[in-house]
PDB file of N, CA and C in Angstrom:
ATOM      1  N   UNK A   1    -249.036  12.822  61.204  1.00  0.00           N
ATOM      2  CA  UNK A   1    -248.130  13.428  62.157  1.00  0.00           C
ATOM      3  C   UNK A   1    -247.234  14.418  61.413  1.00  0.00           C
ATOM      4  N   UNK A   2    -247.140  15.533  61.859  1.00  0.00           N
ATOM      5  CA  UNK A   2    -246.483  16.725  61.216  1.00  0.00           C
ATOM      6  C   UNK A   2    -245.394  17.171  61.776  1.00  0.00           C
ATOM      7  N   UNK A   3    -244.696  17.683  61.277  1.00  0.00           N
ATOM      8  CA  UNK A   3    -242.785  18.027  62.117  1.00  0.00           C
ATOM      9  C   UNK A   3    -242.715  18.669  63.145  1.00  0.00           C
ATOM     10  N   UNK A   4    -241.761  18.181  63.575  1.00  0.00           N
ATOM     11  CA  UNK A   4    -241.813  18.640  65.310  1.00  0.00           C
ATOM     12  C   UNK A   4    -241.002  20.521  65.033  1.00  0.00           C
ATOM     13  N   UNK A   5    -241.190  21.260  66.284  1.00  0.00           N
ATOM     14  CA  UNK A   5    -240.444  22.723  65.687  1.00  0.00           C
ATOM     15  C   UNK A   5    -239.055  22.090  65.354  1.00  0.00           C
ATOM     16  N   UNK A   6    -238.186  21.024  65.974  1.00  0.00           N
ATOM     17  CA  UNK A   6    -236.649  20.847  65.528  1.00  0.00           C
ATOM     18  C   UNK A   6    -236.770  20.741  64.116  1.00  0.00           C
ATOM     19  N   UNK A   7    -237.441  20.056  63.400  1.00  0.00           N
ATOM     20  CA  UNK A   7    -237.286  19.601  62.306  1.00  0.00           C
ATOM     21  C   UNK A   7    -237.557  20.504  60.940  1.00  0.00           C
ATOM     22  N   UNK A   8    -238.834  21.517  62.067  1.00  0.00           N
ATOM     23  CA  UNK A   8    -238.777  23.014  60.719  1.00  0.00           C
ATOM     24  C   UNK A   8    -237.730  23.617  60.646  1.00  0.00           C
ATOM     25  N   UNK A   9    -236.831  23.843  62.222  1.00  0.00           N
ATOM     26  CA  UNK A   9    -235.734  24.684  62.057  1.00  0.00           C
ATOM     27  C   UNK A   9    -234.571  24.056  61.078  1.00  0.00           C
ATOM     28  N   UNK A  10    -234.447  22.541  60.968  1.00  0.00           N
ATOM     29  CA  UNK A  10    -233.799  22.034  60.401  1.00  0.00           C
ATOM     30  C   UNK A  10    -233.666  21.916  58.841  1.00  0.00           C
ATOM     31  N   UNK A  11    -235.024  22.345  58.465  1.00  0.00           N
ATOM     32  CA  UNK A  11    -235.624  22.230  57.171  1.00  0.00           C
ATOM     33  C   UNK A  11    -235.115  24.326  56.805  1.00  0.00           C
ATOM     34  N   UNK A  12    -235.305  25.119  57.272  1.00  0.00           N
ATOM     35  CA  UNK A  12    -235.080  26.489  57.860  1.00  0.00           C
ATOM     36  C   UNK A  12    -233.499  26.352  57.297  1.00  0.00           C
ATOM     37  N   UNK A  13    -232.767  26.041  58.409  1.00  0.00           N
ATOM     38  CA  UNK A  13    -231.602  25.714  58.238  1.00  0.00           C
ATOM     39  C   UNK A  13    -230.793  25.835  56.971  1.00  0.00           C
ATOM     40  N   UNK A  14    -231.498  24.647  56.405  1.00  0.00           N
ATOM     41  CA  UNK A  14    -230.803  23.918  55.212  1.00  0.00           C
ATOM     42  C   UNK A  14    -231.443  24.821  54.397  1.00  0.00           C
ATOM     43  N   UNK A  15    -232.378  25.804  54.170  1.00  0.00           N
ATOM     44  CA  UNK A  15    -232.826  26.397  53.053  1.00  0.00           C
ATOM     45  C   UNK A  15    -231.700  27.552  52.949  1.00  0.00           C
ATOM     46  N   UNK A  16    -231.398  27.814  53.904  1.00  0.00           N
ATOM     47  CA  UNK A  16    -230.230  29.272  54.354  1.00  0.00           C
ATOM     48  C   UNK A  16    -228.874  29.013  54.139  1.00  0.00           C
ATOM     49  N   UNK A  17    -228.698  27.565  54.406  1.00  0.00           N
ATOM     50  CA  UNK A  17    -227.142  27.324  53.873  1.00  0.00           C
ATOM     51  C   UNK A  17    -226.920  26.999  52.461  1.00  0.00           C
ATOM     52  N   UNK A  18    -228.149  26.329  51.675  1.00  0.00           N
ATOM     53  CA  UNK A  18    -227.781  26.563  50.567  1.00  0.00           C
ATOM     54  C   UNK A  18    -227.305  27.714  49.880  1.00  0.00           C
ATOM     55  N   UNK A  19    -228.494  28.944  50.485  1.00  0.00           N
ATOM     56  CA  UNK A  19    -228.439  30.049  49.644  1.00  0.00           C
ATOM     57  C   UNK A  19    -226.807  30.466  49.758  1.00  0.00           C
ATOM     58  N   UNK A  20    -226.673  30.416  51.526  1.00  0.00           N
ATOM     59  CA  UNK A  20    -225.277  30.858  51.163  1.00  0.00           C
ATOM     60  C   UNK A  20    -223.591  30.053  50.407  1.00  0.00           C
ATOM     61  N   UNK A  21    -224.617  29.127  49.650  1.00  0.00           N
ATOM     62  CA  UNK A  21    -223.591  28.512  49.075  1.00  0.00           C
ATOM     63  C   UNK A  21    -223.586  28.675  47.724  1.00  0.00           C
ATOM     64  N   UNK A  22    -224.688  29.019  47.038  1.00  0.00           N
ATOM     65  CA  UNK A  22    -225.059  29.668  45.937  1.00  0.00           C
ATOM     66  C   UNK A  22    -224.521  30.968  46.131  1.00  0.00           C
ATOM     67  N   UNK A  23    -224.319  31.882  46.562  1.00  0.00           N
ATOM     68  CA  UNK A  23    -224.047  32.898  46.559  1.00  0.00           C
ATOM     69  C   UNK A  23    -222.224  33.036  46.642  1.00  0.00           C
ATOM     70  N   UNK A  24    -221.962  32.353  47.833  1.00  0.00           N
ATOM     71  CA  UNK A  24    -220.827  32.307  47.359  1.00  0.00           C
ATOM     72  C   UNK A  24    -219.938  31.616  46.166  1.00  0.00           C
ATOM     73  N   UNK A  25    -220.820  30.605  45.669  1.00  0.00           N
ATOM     74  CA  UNK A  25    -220.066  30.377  44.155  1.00  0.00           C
ATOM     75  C   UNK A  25    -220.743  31.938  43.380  1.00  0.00           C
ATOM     76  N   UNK A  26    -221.495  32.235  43.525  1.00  0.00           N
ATOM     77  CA  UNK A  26    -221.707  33.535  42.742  1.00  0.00           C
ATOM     78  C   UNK A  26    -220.473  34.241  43.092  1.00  0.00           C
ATOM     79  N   UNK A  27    -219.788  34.606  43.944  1.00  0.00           N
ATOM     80  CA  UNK A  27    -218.847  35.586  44.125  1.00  0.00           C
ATOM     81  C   UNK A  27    -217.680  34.914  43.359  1.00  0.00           C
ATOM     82  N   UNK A  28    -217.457  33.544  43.683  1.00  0.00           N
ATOM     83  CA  UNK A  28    -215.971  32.968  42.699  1.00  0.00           C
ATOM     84  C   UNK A  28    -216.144  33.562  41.847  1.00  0.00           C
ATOM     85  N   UNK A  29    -217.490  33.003  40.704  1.00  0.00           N
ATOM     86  CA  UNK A  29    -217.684  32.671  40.218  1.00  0.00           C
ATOM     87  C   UNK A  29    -217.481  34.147  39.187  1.00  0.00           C
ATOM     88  N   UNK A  30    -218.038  35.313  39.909  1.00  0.00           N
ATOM     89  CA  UNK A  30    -217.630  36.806  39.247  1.00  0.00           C
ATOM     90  C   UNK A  30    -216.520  37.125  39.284  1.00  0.00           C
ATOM     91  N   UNK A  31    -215.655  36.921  40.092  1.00  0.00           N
ATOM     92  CA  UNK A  31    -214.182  37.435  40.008  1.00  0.00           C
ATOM     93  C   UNK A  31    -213.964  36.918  38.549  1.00  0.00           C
ATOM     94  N   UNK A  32    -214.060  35.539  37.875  1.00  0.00           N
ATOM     95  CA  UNK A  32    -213.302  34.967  37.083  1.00  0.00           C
ATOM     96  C   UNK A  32    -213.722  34.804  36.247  1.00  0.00           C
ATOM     97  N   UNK A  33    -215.313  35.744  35.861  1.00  0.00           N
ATOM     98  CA  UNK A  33    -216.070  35.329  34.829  1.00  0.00           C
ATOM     99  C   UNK A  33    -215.377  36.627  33.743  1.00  0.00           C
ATOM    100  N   UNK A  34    -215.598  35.952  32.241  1.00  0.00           N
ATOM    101  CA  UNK A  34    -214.504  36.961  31.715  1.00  0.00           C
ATOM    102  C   UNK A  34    -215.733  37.049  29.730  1.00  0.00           C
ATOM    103  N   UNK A  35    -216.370  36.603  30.345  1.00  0.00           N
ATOM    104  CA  UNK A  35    -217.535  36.232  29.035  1.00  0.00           C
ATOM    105  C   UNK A  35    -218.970  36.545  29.348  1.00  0.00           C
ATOM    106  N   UNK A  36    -219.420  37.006  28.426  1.00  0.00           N
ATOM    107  CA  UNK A  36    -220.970  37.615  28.992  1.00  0.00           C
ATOM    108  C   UNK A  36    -221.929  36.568  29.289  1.00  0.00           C
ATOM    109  N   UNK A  37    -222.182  35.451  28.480  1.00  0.00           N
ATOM    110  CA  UNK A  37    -222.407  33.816  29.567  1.00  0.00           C
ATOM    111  C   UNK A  37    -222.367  33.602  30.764  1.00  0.00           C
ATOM    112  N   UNK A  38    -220.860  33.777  31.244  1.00  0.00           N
ATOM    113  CA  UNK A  38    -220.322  32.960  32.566  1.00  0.00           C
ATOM    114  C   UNK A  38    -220.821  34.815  33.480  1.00  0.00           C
ATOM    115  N   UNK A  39    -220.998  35.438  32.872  1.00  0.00           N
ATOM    116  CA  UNK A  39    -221.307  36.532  33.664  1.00  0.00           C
ATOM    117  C   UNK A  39    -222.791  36.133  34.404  1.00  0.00           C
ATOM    118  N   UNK A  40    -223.905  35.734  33.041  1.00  0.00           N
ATOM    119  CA  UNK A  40    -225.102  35.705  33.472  1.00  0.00           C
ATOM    120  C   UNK A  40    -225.539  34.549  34.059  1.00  0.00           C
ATOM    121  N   UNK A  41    -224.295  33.670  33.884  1.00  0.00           N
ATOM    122  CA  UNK A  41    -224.342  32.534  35.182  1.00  0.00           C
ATOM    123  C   UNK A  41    -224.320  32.665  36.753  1.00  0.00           C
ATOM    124  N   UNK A  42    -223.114  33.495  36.704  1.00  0.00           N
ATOM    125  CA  UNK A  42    -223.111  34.365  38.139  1.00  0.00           C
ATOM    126  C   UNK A  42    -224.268  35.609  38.710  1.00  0.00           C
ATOM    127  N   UNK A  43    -225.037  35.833  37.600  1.00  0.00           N
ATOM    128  CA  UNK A  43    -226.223  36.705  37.966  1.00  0.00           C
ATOM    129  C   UNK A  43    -227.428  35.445  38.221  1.00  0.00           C
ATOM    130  N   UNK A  44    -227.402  34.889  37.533  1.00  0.00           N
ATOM    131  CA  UNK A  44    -228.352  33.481  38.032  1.00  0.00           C
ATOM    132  C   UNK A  44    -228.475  32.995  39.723  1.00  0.00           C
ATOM    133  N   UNK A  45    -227.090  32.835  40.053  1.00  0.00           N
ATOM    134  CA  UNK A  45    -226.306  31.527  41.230  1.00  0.00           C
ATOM    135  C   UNK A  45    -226.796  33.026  42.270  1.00  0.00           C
ATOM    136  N   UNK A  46    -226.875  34.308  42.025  1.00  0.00           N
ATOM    137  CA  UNK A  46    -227.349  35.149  43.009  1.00  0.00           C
ATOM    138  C   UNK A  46    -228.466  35.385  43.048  1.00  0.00           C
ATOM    139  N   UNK A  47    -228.844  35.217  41.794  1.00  0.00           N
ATOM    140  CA  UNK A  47    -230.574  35.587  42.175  1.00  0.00           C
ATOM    141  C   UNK A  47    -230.979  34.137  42.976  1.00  0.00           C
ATOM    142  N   UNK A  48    -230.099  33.054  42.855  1.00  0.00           N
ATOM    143  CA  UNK A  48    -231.045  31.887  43.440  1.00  0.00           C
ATOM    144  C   UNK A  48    -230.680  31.743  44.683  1.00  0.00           C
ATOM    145  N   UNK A  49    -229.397  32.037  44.673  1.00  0.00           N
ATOM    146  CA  UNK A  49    -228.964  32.355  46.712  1.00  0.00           C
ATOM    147  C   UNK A  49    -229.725  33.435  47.257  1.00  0.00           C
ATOM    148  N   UNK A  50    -230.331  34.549  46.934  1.00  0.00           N
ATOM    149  CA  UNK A  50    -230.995  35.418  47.614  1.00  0.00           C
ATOM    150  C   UNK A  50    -232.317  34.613  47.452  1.00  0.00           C
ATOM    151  N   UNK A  51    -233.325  34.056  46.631  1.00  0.00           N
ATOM    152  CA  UNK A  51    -234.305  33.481  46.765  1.00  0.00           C
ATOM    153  C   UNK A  51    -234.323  32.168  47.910  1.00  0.00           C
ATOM    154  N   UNK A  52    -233.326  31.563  48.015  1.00  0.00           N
ATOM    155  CA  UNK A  52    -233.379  30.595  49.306  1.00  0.00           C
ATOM    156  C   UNK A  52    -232.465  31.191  50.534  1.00  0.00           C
ATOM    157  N   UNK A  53    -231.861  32.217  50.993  1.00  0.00           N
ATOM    158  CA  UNK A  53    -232.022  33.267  52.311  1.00  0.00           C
ATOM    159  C   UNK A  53    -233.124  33.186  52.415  1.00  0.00           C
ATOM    160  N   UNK A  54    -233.863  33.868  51.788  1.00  0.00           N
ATOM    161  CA  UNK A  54    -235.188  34.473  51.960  1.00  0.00           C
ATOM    162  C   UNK A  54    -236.094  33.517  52.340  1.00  0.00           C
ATOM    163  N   UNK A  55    -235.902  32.343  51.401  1.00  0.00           N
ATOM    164  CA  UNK A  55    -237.261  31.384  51.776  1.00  0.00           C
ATOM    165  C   UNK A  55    -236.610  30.517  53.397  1.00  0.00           C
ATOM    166  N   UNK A  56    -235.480  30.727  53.627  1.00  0.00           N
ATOM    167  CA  UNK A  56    -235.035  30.033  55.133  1.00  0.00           C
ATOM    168  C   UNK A  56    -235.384  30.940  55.781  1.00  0.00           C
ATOM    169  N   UNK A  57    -234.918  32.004  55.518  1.00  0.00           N
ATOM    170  CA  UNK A  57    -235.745  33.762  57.006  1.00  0.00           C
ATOM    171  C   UNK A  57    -237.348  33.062  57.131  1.00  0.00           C
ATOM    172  N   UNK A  58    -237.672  33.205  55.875  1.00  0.00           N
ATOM    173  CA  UNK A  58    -239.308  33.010  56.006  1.00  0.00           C
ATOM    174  C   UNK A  58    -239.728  31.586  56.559  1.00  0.00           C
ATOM    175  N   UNK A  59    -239.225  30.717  55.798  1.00  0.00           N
ATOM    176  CA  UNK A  59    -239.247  29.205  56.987  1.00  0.00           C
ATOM    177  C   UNK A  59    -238.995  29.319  58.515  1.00  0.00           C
ATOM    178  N   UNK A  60    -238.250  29.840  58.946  1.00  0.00           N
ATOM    179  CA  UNK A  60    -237.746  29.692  60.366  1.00  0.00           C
ATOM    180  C   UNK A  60    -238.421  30.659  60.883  1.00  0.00           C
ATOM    181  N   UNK A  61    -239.526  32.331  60.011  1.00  0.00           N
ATOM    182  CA  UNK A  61    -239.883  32.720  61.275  1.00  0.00           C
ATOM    183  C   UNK A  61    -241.703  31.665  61.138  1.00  0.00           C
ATOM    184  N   UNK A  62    -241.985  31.634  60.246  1.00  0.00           N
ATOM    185  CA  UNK A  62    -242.978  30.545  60.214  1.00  0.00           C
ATOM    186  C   UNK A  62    -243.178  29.960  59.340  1.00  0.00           C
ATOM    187  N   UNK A  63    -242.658  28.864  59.722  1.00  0.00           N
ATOM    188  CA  UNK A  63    -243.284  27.733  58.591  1.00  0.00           C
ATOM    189  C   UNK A  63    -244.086  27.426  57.963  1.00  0.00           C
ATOM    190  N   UNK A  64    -245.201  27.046  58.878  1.00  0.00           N
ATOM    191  CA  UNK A  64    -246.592  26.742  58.477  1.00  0.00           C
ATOM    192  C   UNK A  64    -246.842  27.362  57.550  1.00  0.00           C
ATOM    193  N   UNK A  65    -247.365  28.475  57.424  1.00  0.00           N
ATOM    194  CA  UNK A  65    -247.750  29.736  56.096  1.00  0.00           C
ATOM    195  C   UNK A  65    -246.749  29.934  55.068  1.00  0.00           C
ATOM    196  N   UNK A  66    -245.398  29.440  54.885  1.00  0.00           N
ATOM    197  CA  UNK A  66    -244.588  29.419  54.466  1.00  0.00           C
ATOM    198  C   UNK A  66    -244.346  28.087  53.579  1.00  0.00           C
ATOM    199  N   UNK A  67    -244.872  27.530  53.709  1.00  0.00           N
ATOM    200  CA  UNK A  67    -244.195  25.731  53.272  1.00  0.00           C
ATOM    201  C   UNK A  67    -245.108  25.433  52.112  1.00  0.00           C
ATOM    202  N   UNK A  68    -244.862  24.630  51.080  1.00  0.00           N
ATOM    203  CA  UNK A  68    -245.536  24.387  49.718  1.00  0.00           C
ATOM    204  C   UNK A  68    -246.260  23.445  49.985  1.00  0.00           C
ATOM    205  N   UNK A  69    -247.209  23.808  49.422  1.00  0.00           N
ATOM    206  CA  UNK A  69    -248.221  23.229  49.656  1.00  0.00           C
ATOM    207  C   UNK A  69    -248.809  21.675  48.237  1.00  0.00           C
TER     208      UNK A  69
END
């Protein structure tokens, strides 16, 4: 038995709020970065919030073809 559509959107969801939670510690996280480290930490926390936007856009418009296999 395979997920009902609530449960992709839910799965969707949660891929999109992470990102935007990664991203916004990316933004603290640049205001206050003052070392070339804590810089490329904050280039990290964005590249990985834009990689899970993306994989929630792509989850929620289809899953199926989308989901790991």
């Amino acid at each position: 038995m395979g997920l009902s559509d609530y449960g992709k959107l839910i799965i969707a969801n949660s891929e999109f709020e992470k990102g935007l939670a990664f991203l916004g510690a990316c933004y603290l996280l640049r205001h206050k970065a003052l070392t070339e480290p804590q810089q490329y930490v904050a280039l990290h926390l964005f590249a990985q919030g834009a990689e899970l936007l993306m994989k929630g856009c792509l989850y929620g418009k289809d899953y199926i073809t989308n989901r790991k296999k």
